[in-house]
C-alpha atoms as a PDB file:
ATOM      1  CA  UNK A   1      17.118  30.184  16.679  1.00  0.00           C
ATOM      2  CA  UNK A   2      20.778  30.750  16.662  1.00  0.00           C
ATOM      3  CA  UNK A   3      22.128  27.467  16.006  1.00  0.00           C
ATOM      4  CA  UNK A   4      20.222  25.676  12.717  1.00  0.00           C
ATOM      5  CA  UNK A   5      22.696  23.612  10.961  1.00  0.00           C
ATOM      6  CA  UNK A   6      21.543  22.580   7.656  1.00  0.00           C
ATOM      7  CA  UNK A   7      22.758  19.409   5.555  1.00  0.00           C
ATOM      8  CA  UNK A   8      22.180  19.256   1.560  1.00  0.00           C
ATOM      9  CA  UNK A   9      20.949  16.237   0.253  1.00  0.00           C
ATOM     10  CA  UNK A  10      21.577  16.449  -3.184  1.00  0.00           C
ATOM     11  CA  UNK A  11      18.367  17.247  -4.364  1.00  0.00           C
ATOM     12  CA  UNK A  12      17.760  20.955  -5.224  1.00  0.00           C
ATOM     13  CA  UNK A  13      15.650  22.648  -2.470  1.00  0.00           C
ATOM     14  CA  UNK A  14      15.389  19.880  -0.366  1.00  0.00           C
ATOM     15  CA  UNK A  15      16.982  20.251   2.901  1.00  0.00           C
ATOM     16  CA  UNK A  16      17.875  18.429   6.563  1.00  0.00           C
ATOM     17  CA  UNK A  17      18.061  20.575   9.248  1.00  0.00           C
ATOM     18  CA  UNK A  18      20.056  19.751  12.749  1.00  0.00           C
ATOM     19  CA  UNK A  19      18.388  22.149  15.204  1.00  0.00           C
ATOM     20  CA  UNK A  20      20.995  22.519  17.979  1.00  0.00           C
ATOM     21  CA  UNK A  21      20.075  21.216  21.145  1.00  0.00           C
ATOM     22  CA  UNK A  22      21.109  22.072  24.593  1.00  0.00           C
ATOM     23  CA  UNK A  23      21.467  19.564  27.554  1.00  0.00           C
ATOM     24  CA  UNK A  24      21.760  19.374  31.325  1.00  0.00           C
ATOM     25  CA  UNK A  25      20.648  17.392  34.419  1.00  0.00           C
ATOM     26  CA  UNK A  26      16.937  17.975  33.620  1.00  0.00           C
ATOM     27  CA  UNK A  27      17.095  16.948  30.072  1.00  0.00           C
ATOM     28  CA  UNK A  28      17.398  18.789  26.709  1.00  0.00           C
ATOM     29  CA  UNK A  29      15.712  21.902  25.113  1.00  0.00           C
ATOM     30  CA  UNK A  30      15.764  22.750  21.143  1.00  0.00           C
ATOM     31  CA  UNK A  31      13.669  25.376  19.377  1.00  0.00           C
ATOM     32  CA  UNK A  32      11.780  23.606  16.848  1.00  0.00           C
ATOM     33  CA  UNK A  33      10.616  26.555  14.637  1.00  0.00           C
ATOM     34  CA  UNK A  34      10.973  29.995  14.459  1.00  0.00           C
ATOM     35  CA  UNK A  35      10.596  32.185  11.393  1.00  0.00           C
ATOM     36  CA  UNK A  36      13.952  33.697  11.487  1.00  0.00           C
ATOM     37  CA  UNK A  37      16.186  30.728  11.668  1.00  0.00           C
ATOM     38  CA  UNK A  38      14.063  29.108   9.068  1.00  0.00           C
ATOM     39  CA  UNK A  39      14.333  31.831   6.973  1.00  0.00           C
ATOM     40  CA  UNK A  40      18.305  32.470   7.108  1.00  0.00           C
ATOM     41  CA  UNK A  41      18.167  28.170   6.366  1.00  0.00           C
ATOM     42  CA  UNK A  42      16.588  29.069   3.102  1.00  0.00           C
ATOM     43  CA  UNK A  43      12.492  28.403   3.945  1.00  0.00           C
ATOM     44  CA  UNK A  44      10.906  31.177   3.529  1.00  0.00           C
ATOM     45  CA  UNK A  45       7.532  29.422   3.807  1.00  0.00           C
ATOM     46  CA  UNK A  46       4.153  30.691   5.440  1.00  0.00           C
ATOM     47  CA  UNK A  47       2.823  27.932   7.740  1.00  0.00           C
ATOM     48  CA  UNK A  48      -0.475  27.509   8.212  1.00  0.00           C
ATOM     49  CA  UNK A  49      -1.443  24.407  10.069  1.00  0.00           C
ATOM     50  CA  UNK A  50       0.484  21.886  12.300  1.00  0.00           C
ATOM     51  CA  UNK A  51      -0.378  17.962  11.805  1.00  0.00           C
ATOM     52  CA  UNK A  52       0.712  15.564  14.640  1.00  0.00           C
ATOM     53  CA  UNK A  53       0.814  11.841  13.605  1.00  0.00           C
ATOM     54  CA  UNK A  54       0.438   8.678  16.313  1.00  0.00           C
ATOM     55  CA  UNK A  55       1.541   5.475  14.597  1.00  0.00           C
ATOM     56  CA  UNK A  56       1.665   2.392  17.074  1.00  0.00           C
ATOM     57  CA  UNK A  57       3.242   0.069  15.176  1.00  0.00           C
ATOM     58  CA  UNK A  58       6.497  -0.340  13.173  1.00  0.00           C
ATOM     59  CA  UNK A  59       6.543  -1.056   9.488  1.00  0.00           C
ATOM     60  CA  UNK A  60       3.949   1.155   8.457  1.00  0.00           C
ATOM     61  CA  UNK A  61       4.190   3.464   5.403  1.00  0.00           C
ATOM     62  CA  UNK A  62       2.315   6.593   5.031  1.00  0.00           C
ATOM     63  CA  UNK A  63       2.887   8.213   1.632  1.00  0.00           C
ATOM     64  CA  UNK A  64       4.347   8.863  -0.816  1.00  0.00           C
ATOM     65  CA  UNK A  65       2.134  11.815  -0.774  1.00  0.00           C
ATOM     66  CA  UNK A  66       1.438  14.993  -2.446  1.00  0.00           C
ATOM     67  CA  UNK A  67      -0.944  17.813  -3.516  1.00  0.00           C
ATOM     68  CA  UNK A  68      -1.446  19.145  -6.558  1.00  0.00           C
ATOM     69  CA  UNK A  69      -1.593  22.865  -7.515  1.00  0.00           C
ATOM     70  CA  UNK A  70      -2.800  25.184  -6.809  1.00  0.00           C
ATOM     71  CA  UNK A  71      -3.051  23.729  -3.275  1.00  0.00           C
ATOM     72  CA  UNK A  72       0.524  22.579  -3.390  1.00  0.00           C
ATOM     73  CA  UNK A  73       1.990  21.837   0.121  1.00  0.00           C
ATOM     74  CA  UNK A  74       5.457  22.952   1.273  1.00  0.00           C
ATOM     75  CA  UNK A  75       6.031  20.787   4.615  1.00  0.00           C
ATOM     76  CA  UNK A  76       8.172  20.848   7.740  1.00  0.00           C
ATOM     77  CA  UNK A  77       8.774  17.381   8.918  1.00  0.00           C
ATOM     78  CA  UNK A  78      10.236  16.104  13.049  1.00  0.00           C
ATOM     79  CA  UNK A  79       9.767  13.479  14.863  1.00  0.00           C
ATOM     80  CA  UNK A  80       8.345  14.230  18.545  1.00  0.00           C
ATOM     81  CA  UNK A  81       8.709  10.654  19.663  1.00  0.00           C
ATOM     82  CA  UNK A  82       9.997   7.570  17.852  1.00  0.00           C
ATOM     83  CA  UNK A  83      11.916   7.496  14.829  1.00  0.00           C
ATOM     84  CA  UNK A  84      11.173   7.329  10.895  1.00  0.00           C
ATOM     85  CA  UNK A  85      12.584   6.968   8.169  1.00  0.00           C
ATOM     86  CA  UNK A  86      11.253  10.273   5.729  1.00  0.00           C
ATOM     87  CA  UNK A  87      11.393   9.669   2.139  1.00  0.00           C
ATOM     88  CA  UNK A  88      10.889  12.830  -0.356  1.00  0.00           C
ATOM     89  CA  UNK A  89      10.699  11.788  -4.261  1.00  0.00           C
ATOM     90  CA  UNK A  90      11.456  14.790  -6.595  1.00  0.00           C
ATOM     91  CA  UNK A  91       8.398  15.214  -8.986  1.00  0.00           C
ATOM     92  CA  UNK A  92       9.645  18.304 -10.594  1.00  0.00           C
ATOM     93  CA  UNK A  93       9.224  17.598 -14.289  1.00  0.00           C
ATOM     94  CA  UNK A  94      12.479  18.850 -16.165  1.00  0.00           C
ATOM     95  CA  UNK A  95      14.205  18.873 -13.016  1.00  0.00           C
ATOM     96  CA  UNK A  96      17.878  17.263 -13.122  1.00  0.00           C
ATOM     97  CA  UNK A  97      16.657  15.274 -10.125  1.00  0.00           C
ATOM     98  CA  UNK A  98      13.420  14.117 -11.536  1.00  0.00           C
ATOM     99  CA  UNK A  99      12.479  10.836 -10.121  1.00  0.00           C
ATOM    100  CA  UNK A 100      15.633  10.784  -7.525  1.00  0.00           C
ATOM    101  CA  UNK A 101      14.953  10.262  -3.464  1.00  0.00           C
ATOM    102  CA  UNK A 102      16.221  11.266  -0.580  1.00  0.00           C
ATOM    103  CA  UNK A 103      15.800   9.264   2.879  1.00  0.00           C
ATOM    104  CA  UNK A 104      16.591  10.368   6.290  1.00  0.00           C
ATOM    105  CA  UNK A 105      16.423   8.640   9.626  1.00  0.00           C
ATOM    106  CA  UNK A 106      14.177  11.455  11.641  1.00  0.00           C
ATOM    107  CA  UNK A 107      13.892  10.648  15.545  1.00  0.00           C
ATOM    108  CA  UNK A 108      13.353  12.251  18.877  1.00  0.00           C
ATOM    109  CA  UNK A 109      17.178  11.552  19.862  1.00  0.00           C
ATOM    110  CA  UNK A 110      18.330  12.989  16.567  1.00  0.00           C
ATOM    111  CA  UNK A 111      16.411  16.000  16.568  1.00  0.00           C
ATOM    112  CA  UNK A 112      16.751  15.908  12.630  1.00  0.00           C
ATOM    113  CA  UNK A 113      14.313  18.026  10.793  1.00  0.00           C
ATOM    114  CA  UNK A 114      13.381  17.841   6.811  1.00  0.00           C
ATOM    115  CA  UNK A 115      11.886  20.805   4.775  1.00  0.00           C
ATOM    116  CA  UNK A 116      10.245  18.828   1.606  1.00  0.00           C
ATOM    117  CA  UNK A 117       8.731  21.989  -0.697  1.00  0.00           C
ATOM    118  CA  UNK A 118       6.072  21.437  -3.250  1.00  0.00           C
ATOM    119  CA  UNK A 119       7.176  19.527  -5.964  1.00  0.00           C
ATOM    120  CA  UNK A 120       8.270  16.553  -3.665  1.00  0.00           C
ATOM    121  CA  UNK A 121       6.001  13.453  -2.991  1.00  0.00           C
ATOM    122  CA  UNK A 122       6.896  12.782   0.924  1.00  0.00           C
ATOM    123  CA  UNK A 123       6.328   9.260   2.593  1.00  0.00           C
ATOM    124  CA  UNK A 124       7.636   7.458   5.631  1.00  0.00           C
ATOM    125  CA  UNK A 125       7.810   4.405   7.315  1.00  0.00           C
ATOM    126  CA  UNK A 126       7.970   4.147  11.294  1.00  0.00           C
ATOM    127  CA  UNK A 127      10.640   2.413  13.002  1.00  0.00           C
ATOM    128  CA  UNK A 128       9.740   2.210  16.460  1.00  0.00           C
ATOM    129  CA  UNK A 129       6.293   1.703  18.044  1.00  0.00           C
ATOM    130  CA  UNK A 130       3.898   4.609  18.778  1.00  0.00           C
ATOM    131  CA  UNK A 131       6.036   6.918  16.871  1.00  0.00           C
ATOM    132  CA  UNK A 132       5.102  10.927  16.773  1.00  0.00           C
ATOM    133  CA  UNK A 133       5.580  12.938  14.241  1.00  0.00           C
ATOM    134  CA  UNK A 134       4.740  17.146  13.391  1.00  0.00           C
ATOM    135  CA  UNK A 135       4.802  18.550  10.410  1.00  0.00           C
ATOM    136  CA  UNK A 136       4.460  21.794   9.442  1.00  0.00           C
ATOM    137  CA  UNK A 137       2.018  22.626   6.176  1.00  0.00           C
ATOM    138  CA  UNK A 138       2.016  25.417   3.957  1.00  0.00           C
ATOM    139  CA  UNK A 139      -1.670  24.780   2.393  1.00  0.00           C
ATOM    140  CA  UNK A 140      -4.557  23.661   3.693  1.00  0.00           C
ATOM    141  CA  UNK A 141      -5.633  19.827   2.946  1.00  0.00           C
ATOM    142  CA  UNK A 142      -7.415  19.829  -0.171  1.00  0.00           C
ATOM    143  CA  UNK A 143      -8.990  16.312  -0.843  1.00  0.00           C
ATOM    144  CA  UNK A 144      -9.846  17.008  -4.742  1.00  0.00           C
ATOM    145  CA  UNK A 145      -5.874  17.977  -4.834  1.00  0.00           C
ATOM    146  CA  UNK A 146      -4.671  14.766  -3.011  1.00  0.00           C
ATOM    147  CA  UNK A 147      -2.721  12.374  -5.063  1.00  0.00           C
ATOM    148  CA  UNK A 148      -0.127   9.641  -4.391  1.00  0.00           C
ATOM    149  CA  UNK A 149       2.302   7.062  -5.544  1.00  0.00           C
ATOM    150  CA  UNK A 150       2.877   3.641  -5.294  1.00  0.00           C
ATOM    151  CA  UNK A 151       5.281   3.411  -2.163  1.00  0.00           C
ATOM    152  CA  UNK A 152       7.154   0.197  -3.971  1.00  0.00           C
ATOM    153  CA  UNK A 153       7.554   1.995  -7.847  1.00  0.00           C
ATOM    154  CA  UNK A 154      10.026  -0.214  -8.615  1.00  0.00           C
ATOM    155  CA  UNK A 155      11.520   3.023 -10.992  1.00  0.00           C
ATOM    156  CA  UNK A 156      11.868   4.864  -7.694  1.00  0.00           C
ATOM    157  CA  UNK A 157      13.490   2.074  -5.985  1.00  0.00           C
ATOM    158  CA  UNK A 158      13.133   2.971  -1.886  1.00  0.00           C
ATOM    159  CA  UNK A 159      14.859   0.610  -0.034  1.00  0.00           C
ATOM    160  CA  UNK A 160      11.935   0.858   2.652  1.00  0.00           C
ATOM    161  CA  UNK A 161      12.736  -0.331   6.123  1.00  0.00           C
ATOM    162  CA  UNK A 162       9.994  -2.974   6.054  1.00  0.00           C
ATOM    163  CA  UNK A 163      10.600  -6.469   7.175  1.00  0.00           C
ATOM    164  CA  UNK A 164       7.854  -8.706   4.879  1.00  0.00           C
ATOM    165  CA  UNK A 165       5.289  -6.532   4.092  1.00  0.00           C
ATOM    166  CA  UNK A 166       4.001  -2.992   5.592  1.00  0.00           C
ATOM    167  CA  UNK A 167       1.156  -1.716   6.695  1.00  0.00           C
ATOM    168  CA  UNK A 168      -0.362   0.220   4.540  1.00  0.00           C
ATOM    169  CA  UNK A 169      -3.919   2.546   3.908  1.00  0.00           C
ATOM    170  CA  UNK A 170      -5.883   1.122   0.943  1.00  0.00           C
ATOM    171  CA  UNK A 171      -5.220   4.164  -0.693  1.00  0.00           C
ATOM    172  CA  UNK A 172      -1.530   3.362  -0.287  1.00  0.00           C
ATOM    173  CA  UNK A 173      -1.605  -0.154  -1.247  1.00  0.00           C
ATOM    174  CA  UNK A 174      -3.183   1.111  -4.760  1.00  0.00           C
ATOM    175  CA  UNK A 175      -1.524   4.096  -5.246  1.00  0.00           C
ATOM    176  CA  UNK A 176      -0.144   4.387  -8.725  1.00  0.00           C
ATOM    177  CA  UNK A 177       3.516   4.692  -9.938  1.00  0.00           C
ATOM    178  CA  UNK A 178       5.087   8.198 -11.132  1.00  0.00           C
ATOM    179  CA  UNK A 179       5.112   7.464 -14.578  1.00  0.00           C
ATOM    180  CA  UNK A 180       1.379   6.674 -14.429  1.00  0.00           C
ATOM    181  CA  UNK A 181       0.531  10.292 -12.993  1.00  0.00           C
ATOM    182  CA  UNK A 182       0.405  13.777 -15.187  1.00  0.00           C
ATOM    183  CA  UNK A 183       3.319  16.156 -14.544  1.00  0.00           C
ATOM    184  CA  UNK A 184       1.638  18.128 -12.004  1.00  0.00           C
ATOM    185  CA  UNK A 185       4.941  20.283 -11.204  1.00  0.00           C
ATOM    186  CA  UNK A 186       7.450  21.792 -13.899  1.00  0.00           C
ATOM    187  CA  UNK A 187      10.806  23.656 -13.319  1.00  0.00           C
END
């Protein structure tokens, strides 16, 4: 990958990455992934599994989501088709960013990537209908790791893209806040 741009977002470790793309009269290509460029970026992460998400609908919120060690999931985050808006919530106890969020429009015109390392809680709510999205993993699921937070914490304060209320998974919609969890990551 010769061309991966890659924007801070004010949150230590947490980046957005602009993949360069190239475009003619058939269309565009871009290079997704490859080891090197993510490496020189700064992820130095060992993927193991690829996830592909179909959402029909707009308005619905997956997340905020997150494992807990030792199954602790670094992830690599696109959208294939639609758009998103990606949400990762520092959980990094003693972190100077504790608690603080960053959000990113990802969509197939932007091309945007975001790498969200453990210690983040990732979400996101779909903007267009039957919206794809990949992400990359660095651990394998691990149910009896699995934990989330309330998409709404009202200490968190997303200003979610929802107009009335979203669709949610029951797990979701009970989900509890941050404060209300144990410190499962320390820095």
């Amino acid at each position: 990958m010769k061309h991966l741009h890659t924007v801070p977002l004010g949150i230590s470790d947490l980046l957005l990455l602009r993949p360069e793309r190239h475009h003619d009269v058939r269309g565009s290509f871009m290079e997704l992934y490859t080891r090197q460029g993510h490496v020189k970026a700064g992820i130095d992460a060992d993927f193991i599994q690829d996830n592909l998400v179909l959402t029909h609908r707009p308005n619905v919120i997956r997340g905020l989501h997150y494992q807990a060690p030792p199954h602790a999931q670094g992830k690599l985050i696109c959208v294939i088709r639609g758009a998103i808006l990606d949400v990762a919530v520092d959980i990094r106890h003693g972190s100077p960013t504790f608690a603080r969020h960053a959000a990113v429009e990802l969509s197939d015109e932007n091309g945007l990537q975001m790498w969200v390392p453990p210690g983040f809680a990732h979400g996101y709510c779909t903007l267009k209908p039957d919206t794809i999205v990949l992400y990359k993993v660095t651990a394998a699921y691990a149910p009896q790791s699995e934990q989330a937070i309330a998409w709404n914490d009202p200490d968190l304060a997303i200003n979610w893209p929802v107009g009335g209320r979203p669709l949610l998974s029951e797990r979701d919609a009970h989900a509890p806040r941050l404060k209300d969890l144990p410190a499962h990551f320390s820095v």
